[in-house]
C-alpha atoms as a PDB file:
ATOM      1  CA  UNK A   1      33.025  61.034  40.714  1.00  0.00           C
ATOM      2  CA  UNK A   2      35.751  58.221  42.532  1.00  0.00           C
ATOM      3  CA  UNK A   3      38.865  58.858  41.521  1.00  0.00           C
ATOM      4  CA  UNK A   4      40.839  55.421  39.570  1.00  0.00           C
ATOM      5  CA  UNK A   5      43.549  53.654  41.285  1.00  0.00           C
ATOM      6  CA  UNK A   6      46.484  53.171  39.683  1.00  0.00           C
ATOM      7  CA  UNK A   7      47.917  49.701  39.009  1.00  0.00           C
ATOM      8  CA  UNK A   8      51.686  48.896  39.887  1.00  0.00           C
ATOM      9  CA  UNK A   9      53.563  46.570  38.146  1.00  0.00           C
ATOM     10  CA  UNK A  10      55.656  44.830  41.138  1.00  0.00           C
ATOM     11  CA  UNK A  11      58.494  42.966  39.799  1.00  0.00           C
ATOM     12  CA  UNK A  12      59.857  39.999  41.614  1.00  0.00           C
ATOM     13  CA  UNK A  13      62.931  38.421  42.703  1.00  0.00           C
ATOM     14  CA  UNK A  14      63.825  35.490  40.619  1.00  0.00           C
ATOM     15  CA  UNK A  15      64.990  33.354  43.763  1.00  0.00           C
ATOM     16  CA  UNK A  16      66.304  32.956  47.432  1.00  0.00           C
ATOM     17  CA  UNK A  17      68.330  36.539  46.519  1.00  0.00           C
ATOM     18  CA  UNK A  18      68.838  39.484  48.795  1.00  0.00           C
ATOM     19  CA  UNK A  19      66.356  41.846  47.931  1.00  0.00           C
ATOM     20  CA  UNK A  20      68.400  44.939  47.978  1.00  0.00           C
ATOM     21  CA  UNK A  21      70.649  42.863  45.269  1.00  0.00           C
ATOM     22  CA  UNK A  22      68.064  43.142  42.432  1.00  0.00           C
ATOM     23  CA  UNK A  23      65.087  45.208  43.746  1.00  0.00           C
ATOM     24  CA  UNK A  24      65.191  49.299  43.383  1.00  0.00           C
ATOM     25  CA  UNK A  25      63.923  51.222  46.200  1.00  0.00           C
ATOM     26  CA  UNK A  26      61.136  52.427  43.945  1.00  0.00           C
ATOM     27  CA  UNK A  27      59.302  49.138  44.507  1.00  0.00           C
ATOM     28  CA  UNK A  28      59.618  48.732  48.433  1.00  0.00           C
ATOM     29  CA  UNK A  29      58.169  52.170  48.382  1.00  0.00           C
ATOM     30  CA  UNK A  30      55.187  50.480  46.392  1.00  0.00           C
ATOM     31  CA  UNK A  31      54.905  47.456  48.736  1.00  0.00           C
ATOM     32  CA  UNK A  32      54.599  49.469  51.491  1.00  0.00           C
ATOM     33  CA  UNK A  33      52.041  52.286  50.152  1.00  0.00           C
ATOM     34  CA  UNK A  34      49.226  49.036  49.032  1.00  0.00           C
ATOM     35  CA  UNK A  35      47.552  46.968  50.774  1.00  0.00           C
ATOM     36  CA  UNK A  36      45.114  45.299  47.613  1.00  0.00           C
ATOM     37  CA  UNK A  37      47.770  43.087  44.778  1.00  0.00           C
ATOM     38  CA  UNK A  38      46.281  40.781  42.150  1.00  0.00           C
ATOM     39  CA  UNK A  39      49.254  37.921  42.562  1.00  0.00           C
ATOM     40  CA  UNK A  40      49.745  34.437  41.198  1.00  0.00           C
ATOM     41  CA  UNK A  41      50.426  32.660  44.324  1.00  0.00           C
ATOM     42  CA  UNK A  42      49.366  34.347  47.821  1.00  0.00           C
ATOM     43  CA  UNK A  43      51.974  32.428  49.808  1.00  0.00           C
ATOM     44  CA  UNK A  44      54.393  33.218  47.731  1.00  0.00           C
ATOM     45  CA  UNK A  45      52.782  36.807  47.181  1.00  0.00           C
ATOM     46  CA  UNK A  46      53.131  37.500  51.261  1.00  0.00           C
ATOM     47  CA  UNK A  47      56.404  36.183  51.667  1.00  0.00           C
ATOM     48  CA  UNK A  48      57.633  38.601  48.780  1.00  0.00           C
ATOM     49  CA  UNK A  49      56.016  41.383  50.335  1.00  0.00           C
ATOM     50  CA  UNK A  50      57.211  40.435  54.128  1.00  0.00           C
ATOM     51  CA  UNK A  51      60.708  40.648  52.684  1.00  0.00           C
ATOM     52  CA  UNK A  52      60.170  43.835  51.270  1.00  0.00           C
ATOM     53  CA  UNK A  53      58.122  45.617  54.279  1.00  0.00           C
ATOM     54  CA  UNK A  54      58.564  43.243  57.361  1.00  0.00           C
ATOM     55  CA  UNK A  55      56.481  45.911  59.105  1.00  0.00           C
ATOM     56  CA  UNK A  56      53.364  45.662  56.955  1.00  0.00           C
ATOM     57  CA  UNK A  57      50.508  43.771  58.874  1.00  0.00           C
ATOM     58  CA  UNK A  58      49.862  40.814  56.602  1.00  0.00           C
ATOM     59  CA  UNK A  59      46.154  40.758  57.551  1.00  0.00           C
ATOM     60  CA  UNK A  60      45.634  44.116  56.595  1.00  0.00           C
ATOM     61  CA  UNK A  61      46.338  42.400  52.916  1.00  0.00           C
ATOM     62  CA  UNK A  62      43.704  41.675  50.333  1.00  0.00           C
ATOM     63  CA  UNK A  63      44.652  38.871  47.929  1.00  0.00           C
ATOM     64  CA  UNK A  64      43.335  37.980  44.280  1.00  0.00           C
ATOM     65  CA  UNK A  65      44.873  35.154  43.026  1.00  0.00           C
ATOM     66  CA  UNK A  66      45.763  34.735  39.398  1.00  0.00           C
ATOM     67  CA  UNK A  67      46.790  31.677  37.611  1.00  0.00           C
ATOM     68  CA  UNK A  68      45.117  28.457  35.694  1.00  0.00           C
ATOM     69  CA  UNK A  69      42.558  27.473  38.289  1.00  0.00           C
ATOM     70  CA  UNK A  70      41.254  30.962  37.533  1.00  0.00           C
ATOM     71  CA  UNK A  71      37.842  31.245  36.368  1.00  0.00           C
ATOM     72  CA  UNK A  72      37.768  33.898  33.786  1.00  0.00           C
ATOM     73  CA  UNK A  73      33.985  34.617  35.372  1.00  0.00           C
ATOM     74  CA  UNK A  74      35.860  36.660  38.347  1.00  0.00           C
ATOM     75  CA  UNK A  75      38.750  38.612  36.624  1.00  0.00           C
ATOM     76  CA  UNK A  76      36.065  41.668  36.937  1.00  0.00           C
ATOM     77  CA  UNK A  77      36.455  41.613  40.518  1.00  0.00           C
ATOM     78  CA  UNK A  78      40.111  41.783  40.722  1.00  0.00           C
ATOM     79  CA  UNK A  79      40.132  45.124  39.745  1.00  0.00           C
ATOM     80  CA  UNK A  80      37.274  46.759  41.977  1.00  0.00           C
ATOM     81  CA  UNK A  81      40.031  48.473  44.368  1.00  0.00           C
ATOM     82  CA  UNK A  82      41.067  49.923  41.241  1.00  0.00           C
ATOM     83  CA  UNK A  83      37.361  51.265  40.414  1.00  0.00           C
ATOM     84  CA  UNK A  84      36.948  52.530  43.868  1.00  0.00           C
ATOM     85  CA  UNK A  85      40.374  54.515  43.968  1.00  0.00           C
ATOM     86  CA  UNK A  86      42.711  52.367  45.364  1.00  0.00           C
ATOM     87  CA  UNK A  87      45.318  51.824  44.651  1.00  0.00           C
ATOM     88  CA  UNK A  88      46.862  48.074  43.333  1.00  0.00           C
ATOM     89  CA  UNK A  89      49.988  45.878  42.666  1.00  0.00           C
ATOM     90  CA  UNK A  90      49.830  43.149  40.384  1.00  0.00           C
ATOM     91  CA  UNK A  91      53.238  40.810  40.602  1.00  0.00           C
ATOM     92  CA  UNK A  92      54.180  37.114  39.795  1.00  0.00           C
ATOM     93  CA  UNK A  93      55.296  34.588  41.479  1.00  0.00           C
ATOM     94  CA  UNK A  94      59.091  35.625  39.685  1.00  0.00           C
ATOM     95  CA  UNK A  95      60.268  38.438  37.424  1.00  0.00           C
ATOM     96  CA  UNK A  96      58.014  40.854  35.731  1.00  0.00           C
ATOM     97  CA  UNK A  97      53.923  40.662  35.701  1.00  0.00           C
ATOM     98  CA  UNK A  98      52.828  40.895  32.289  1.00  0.00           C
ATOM     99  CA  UNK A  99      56.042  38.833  31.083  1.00  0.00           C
ATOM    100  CA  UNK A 100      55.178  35.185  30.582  1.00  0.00           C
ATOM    101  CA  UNK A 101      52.424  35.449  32.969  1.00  0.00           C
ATOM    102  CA  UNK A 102      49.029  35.211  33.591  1.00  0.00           C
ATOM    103  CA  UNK A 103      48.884  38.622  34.685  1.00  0.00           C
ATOM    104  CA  UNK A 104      49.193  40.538  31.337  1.00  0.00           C
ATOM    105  CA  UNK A 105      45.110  40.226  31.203  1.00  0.00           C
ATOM    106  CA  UNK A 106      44.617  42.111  34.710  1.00  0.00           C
ATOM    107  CA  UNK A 107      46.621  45.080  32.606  1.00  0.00           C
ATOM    108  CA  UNK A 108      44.643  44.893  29.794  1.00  0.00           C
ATOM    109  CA  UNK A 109      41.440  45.210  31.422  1.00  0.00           C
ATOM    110  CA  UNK A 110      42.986  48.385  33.176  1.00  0.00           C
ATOM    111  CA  UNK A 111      43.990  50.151  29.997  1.00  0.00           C
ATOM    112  CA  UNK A 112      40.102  49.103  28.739  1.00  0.00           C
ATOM    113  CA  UNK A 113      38.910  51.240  32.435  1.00  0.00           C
ATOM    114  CA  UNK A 114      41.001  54.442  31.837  1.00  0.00           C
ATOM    115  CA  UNK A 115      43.156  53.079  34.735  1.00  0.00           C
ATOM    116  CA  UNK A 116      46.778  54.251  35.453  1.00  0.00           C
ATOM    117  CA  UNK A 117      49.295  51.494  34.831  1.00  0.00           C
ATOM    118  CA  UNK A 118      53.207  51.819  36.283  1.00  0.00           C
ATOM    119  CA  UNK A 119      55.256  49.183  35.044  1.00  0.00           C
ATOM    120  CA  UNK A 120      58.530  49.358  37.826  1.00  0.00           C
ATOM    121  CA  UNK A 121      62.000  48.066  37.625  1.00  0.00           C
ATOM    122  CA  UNK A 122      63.366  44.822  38.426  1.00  0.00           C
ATOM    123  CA  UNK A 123      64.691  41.522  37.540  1.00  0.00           C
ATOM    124  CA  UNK A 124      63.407  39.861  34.144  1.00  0.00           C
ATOM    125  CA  UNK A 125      64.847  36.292  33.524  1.00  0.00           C
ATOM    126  CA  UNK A 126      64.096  37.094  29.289  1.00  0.00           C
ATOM    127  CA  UNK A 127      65.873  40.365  29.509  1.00  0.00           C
ATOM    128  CA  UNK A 128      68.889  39.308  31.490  1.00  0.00           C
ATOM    129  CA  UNK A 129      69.568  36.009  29.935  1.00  0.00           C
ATOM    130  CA  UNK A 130      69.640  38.444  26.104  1.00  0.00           C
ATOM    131  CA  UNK A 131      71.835  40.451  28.065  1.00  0.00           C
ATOM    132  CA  UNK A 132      74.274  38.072  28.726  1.00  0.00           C
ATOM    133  CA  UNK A 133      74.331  35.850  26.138  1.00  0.00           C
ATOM    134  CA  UNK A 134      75.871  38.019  23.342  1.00  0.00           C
ATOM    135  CA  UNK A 135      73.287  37.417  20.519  1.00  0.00           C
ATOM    136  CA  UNK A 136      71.141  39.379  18.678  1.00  0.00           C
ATOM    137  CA  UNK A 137      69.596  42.303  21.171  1.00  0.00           C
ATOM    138  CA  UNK A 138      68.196  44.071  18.121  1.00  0.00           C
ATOM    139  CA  UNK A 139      65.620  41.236  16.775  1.00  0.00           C
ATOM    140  CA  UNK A 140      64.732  38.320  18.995  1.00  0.00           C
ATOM    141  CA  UNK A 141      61.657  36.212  19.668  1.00  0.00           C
ATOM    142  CA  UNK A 142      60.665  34.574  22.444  1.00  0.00           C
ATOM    143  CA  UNK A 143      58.618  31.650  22.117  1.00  0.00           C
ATOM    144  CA  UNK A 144      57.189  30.409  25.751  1.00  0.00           C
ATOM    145  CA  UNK A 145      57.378  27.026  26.324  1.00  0.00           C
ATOM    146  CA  UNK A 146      57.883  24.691  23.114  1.00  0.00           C
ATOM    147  CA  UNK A 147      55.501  21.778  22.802  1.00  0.00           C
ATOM    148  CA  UNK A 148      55.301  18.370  24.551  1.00  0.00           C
ATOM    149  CA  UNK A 149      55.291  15.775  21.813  1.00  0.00           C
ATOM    150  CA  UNK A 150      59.002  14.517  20.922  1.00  0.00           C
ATOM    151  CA  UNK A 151      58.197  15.134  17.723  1.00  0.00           C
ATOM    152  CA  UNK A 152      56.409  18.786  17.511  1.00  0.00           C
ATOM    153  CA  UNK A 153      58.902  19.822  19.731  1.00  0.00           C
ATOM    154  CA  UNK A 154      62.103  18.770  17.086  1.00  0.00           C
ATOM    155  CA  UNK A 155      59.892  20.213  14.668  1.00  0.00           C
ATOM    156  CA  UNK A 156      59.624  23.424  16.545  1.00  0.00           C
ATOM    157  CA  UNK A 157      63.715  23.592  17.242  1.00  0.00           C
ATOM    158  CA  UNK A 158      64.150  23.245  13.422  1.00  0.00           C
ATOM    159  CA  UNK A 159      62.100  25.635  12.731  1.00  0.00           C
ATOM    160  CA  UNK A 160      63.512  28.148  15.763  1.00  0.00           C
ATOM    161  CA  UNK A 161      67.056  27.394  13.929  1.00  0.00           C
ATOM    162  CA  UNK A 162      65.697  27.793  10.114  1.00  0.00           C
ATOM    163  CA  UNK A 163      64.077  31.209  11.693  1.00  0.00           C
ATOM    164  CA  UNK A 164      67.175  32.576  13.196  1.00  0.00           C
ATOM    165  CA  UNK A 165      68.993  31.832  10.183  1.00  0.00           C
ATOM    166  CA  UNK A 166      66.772  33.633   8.145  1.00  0.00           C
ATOM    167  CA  UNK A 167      66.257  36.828  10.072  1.00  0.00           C
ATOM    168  CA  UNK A 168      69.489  37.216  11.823  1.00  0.00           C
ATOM    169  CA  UNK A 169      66.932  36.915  14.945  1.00  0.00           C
ATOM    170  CA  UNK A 170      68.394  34.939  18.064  1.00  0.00           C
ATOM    171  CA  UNK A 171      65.216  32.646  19.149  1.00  0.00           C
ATOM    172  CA  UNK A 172      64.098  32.116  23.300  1.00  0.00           C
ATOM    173  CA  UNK A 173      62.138  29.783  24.900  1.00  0.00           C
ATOM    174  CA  UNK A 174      61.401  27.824  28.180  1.00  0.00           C
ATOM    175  CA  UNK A 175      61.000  24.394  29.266  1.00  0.00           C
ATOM    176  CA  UNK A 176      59.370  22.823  32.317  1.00  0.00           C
ATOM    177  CA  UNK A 177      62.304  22.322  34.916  1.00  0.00           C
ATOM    178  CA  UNK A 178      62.024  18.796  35.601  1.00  0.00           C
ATOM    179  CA  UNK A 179      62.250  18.591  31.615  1.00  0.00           C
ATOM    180  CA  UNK A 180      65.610  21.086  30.987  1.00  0.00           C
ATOM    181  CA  UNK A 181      67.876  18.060  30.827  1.00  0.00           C
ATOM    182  CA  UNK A 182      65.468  16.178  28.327  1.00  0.00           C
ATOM    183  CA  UNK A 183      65.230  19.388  26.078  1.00  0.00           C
ATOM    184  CA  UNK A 184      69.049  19.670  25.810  1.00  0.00           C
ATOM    185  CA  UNK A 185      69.434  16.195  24.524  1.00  0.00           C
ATOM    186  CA  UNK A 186      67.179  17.156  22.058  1.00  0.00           C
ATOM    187  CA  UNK A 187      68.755  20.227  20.802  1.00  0.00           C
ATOM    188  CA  UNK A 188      72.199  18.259  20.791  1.00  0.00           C
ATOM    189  CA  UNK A 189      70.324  15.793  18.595  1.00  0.00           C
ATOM    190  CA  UNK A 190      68.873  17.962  15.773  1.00  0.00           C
ATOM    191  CA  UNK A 191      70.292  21.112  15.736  1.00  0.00           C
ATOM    192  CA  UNK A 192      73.179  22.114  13.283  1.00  0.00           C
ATOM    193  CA  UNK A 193      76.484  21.888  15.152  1.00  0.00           C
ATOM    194  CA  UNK A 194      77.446  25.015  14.576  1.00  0.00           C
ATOM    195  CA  UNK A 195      74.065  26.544  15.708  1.00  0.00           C
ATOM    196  CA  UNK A 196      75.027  28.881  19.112  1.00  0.00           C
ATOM    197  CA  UNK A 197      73.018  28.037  22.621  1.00  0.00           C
ATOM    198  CA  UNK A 198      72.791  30.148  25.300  1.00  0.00           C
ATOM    199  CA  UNK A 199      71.948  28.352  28.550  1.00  0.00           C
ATOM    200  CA  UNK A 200      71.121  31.144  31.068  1.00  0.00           C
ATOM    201  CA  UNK A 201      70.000  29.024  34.355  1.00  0.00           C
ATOM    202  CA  UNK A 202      69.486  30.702  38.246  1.00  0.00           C
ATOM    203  CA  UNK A 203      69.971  34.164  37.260  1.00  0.00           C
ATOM    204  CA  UNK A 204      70.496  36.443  40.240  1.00  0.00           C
ATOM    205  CA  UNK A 205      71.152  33.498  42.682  1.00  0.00           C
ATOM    206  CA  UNK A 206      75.033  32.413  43.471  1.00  0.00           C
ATOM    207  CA  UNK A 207      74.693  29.397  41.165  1.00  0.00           C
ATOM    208  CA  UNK A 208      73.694  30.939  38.222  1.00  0.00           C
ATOM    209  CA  UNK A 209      75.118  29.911  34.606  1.00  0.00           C
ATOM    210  CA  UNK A 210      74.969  32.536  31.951  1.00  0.00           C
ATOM    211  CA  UNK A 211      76.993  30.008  28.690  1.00  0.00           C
ATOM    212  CA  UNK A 212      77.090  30.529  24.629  1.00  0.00           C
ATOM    213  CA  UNK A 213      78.516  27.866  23.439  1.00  0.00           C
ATOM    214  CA  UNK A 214      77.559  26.122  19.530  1.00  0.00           C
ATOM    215  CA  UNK A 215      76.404  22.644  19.992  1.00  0.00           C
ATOM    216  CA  UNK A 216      78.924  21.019  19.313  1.00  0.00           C
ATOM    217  CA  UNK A 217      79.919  21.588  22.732  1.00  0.00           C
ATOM    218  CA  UNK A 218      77.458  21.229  24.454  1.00  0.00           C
ATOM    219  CA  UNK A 219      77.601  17.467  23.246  1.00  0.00           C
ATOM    220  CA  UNK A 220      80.450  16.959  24.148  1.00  0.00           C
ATOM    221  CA  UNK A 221      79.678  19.233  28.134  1.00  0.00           C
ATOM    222  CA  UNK A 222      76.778  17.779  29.857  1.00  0.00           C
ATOM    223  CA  UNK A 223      75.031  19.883  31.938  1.00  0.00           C
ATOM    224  CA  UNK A 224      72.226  18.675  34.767  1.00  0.00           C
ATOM    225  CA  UNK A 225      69.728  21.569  35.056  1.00  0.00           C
ATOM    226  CA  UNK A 226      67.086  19.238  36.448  1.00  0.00           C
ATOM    227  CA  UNK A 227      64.335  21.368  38.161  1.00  0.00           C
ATOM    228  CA  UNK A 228      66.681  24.947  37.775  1.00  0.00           C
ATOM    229  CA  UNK A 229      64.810  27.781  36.221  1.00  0.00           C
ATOM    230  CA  UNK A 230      65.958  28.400  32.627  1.00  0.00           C
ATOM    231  CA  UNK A 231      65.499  30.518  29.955  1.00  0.00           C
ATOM    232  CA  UNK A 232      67.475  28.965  26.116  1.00  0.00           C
ATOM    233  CA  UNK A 233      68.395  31.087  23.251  1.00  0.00           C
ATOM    234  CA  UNK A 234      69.608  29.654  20.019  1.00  0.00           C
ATOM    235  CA  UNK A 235      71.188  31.408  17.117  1.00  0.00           C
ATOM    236  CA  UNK A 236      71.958  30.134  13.696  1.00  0.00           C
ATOM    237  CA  UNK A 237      74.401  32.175  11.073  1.00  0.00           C
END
């Protein structure tokens, strides 16, 4: 009978940073032991992995990619490595696999197999942005992206602040990049003044913002986060 592989949950870096700045030892150890990675982007995937083990002969590498243009038809054969004994990391294109990514179905079919699954430490955008922004780390929500129509999506922030208020639960969500500055004109339009807003943009990278300020300043502050990675928490009490 084959032994199961175990799948690794490779965490990575959230941007251009050094990777013994936010990347534990534990996970180079990883990169350098497998060879076989379900990953969202491969480019992106190899240069990750060159950074980590410059040594590694990149064409020893097998690739499955992961993402939209996915057809669910092949997800089966993503984990044969696994099946045969081998042993696999699964990572993003940033942050954790699992987290606001694709990936989280590649661990579900492992726990459906029997298969080992490691989740290792590293940078999470979610987690660090809670950290820092001094609301509630004992009930949150996040909420993924919030929706495209002008109007669903002032619906939605309403809702987020009406929520928050309610529960004593500090709300998260995402926005497209190229939309951040958009999204913050909205919030300064409906929300209650007194409403808090964390903007946590770049984390990890030298021009990162980690600021909790109500809304009224932020109308007053304007802010350009065009195309900058964000993560938003408001709070209502």
């Amino acid at each position: 009978m084959t032994t199961l592989g175990t799948l690794y949950l490779i965490p990575v870096m959230l941007g251009d940073t050094a990777a013994n700045e936010v990347v534990p030892a534990s996970v180079i150890r990883a990169v350098s032991l497998i060879d076989d990675y379900v990953v969202e982007n491969s480019k992106v995937a190899r240069k990750f992995i060159k950074a980590m083990v410059p040594e590694k002969v990149q064409a020893s590498l097998q690739l499955f990619e992961l993402n939209k243009h996915t057809n669910s038809n092949e997800l089966k054969s993503f984990i044969q490595p696994l099946l045969e004994g081998k042993n696999m990391g699964l990572m993003s294109d940033a942050g954790c696999p699992g987290v606001a990514d694709p990936g989280a179905v590649i661990v579900a079919m492992a726990h459906e197999k029997g298969i080992k699954v490691v989740p290792l430490v590293g940078p999470s955008s979610i987690l660090l942005s809670l950290m820092g922004s001094g609301m509630n780390g004992q009930s949150f929500t996040f909420n993924g992206y919030l929706p495209i129509d002008k109007t669903d999506k002032r619906t939605m922030l309403k809702n987020l602040e009406k929520w928050s208020f309610e529960r004593n639960q500090s709300q998260l969500f995402i926005e497209t990049p190229y939309r951040n500055n958009q999204l913050i004109e909205e919030m300064v339009q409906v929300l209650h003044p007194n409403t808090l807003l964390c903007v946590a943009c770049d984390l990890t990278l030298p021009t990162e913002i980690m600021l909790t300020k109500p809304i009224s300043f932020w109308k007053k502050h304007k802010i350009d986060l065009h195309k900058r990675p964000c993560i938003f928490i408001i709070h209502k009490k």
